[in-house]
C-alpha atoms as a PDB file:
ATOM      1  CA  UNK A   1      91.781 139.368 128.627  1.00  0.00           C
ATOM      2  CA  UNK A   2      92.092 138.632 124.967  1.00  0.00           C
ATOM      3  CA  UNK A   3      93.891 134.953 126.237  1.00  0.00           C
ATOM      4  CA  UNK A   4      90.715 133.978 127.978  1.00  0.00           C
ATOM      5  CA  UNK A   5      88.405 135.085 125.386  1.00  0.00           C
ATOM      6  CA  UNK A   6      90.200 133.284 122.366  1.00  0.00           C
ATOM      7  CA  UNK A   7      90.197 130.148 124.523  1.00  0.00           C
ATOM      8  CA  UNK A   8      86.762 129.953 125.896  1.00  0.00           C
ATOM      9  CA  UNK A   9      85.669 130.636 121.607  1.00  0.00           C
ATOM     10  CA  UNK A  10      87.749 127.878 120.920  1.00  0.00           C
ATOM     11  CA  UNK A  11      87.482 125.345 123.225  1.00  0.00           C
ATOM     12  CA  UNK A  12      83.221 126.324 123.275  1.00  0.00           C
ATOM     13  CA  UNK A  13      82.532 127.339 119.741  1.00  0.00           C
ATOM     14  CA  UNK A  14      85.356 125.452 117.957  1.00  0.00           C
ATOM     15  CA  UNK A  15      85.557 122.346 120.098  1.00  0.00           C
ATOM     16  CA  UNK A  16      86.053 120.025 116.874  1.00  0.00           C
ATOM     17  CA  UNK A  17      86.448 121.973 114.421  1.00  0.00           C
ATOM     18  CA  UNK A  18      88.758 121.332 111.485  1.00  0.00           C
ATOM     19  CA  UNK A  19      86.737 123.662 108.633  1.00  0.00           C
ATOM     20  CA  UNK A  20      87.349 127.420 108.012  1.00  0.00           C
ATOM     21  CA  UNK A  21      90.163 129.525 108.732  1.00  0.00           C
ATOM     22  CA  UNK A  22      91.932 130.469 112.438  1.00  0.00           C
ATOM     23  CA  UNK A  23      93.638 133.993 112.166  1.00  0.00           C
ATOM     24  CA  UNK A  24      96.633 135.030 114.195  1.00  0.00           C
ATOM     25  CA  UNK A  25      95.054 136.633 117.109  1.00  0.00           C
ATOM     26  CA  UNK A  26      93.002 133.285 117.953  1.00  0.00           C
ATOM     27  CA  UNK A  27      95.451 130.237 117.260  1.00  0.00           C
ATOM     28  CA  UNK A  28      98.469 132.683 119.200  1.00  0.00           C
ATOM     29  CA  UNK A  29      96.129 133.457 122.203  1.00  0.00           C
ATOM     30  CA  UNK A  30      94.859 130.312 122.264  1.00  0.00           C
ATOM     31  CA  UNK A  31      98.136 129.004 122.689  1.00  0.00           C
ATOM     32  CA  UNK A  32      99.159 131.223 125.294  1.00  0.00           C
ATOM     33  CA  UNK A  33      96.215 130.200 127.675  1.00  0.00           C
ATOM     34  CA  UNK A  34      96.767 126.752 126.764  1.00  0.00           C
ATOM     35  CA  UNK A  35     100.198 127.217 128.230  1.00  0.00           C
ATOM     36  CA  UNK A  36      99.811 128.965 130.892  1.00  0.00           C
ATOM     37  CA  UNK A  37      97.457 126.327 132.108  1.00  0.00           C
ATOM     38  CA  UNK A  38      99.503 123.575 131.788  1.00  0.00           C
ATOM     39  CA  UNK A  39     102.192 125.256 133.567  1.00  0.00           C
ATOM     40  CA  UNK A  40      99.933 126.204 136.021  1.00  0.00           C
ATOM     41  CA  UNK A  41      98.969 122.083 136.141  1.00  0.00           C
ATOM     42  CA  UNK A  42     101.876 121.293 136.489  1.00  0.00           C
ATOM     43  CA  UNK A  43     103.119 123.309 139.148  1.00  0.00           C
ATOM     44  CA  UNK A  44     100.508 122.077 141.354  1.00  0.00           C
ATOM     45  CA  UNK A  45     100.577 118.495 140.620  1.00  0.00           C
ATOM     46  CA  UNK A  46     104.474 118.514 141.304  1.00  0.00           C
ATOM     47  CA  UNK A  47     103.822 118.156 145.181  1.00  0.00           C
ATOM     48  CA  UNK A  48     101.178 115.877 144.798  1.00  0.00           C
ATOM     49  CA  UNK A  49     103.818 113.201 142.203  1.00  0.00           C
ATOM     50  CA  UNK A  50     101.399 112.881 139.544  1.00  0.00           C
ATOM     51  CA  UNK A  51     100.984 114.102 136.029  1.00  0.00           C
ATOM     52  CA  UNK A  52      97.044 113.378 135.837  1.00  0.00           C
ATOM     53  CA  UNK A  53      95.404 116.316 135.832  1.00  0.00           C
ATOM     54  CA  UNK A  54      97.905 117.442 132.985  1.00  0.00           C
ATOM     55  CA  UNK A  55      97.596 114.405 131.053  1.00  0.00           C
ATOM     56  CA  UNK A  56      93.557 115.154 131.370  1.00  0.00           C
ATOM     57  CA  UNK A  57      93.752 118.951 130.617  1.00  0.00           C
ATOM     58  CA  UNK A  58      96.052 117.863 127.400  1.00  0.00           C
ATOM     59  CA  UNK A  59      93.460 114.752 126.286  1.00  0.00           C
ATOM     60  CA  UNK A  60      90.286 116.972 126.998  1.00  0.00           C
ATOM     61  CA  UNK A  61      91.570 120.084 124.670  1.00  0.00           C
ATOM     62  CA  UNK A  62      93.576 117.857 121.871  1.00  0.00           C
ATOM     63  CA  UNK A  63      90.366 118.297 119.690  1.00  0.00           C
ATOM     64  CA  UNK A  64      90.387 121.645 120.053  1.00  0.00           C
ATOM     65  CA  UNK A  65      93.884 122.002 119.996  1.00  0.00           C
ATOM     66  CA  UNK A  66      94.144 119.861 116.748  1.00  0.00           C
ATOM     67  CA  UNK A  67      91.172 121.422 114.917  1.00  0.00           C
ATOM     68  CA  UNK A  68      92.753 125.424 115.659  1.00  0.00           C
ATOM     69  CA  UNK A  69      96.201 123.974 114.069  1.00  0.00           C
ATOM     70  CA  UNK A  70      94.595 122.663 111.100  1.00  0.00           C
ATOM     71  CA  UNK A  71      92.436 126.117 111.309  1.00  0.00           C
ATOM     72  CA  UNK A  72      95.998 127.799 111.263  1.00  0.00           C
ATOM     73  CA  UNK A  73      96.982 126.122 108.288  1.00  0.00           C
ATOM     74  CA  UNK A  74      93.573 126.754 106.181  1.00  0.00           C
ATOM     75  CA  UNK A  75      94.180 130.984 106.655  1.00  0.00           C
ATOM     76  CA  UNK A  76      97.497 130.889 105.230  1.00  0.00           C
ATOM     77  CA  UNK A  77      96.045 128.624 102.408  1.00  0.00           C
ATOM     78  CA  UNK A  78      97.532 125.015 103.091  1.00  0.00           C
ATOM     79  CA  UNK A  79      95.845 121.833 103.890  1.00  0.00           C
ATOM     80  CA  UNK A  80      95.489 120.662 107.558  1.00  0.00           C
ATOM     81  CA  UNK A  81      97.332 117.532 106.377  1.00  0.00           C
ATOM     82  CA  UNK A  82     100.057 119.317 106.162  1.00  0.00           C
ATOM     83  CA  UNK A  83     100.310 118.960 109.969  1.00  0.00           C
ATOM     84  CA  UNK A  84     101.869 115.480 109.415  1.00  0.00           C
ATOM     85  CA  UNK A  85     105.074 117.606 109.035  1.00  0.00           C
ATOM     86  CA  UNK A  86     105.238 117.730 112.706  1.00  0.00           C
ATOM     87  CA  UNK A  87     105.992 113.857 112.932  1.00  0.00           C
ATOM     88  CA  UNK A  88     109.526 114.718 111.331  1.00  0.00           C
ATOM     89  CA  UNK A  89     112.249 115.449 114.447  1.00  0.00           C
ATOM     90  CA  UNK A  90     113.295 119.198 114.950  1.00  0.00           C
ATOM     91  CA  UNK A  91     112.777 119.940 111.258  1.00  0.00           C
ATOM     92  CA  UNK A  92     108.671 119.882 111.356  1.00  0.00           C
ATOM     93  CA  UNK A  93     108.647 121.971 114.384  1.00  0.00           C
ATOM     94  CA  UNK A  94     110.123 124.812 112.811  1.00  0.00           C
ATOM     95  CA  UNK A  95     108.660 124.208 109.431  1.00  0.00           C
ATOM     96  CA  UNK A  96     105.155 124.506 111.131  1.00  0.00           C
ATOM     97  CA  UNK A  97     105.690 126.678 113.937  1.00  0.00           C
ATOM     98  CA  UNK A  98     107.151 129.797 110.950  1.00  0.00           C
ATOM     99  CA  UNK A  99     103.669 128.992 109.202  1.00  0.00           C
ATOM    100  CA  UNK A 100     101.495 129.217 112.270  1.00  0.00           C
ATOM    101  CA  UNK A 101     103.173 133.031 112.372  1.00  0.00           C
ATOM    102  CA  UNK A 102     102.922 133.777 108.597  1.00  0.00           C
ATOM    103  CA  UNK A 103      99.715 136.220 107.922  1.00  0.00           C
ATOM    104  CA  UNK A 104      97.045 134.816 106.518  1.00  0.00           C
ATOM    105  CA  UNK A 105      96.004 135.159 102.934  1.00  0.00           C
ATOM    106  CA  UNK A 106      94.043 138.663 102.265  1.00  0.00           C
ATOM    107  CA  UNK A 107      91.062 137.795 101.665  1.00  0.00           C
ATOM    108  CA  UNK A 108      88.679 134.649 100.955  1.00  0.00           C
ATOM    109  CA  UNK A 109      90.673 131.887 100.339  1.00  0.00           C
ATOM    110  CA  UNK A 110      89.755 127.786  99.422  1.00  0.00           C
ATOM    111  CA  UNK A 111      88.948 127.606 103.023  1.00  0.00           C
ATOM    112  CA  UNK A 112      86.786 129.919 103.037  1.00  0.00           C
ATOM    113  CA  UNK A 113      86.555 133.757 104.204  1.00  0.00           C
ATOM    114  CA  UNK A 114      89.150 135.638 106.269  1.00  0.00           C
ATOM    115  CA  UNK A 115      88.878 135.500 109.746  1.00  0.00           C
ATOM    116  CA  UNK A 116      86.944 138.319 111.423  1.00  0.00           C
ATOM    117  CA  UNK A 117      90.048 139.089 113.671  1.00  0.00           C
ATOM    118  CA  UNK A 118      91.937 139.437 110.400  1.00  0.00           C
ATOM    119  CA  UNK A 119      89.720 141.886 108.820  1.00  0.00           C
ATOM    120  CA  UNK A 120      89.597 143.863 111.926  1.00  0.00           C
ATOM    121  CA  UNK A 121      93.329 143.879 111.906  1.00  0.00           C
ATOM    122  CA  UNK A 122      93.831 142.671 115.278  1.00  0.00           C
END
């Protein structure tokens, strides 16, 4: 499962990470496991009345989480400043959420190499 594998790299490999370059393949299936656990969180905490273990799972990988936005940002050649965007209602959303699914510049870039996954063309 490509899900698992991109999330194990970065929650293992990439833990705090904010240098280099995140292609496609690893910041989208990041994001899918990273979703799919929450839900999964939250599901079973619903019986239970508490939103700990989400609040936990959400602390624990905000690092991670952080560092492969940032990553995002560096492949398609903008700072991971640029993540302040977010902070600005409905209108930073969008703005970053089109850039997280732009390619990636071809190519090394400021930021350093293209991704592997990029090469590779997955």
């Amino acid at each position: 499962m490509q899900a698992v594998r991109w999330f194990r790299t970065v929650v293992t490999e990439h833990y705090s990470d904010f240098e280099g370059r995140a292609g496609l393949a690893e910041f989208w299936w990041y994001w899918v496991a990273f979703s799919v656990i929450d839900l999964a969180l939250a599901v079973l905490e619903s019986p239970m009345h508490t939103r700990i273990p989400t609040a936990l799972f959400a602390i624990g990988l905000f690092p991670p989480t952080v560092g492969v936005w940032a990553r995002r940002l560096h492949d398609i050649g903008k700072s991971g400043w640029w993540l302040l965007v977010g902070l600005v209602p409905l209108v930073g959303g969008i703005l970053l959420v089109s850039w997280f699914a732009r390619p990636g510049t071809s190519g090394p870039n400021e930021f350093g190499p293209e991704p592997k996954e990029s090469a590779r063309g997955t």
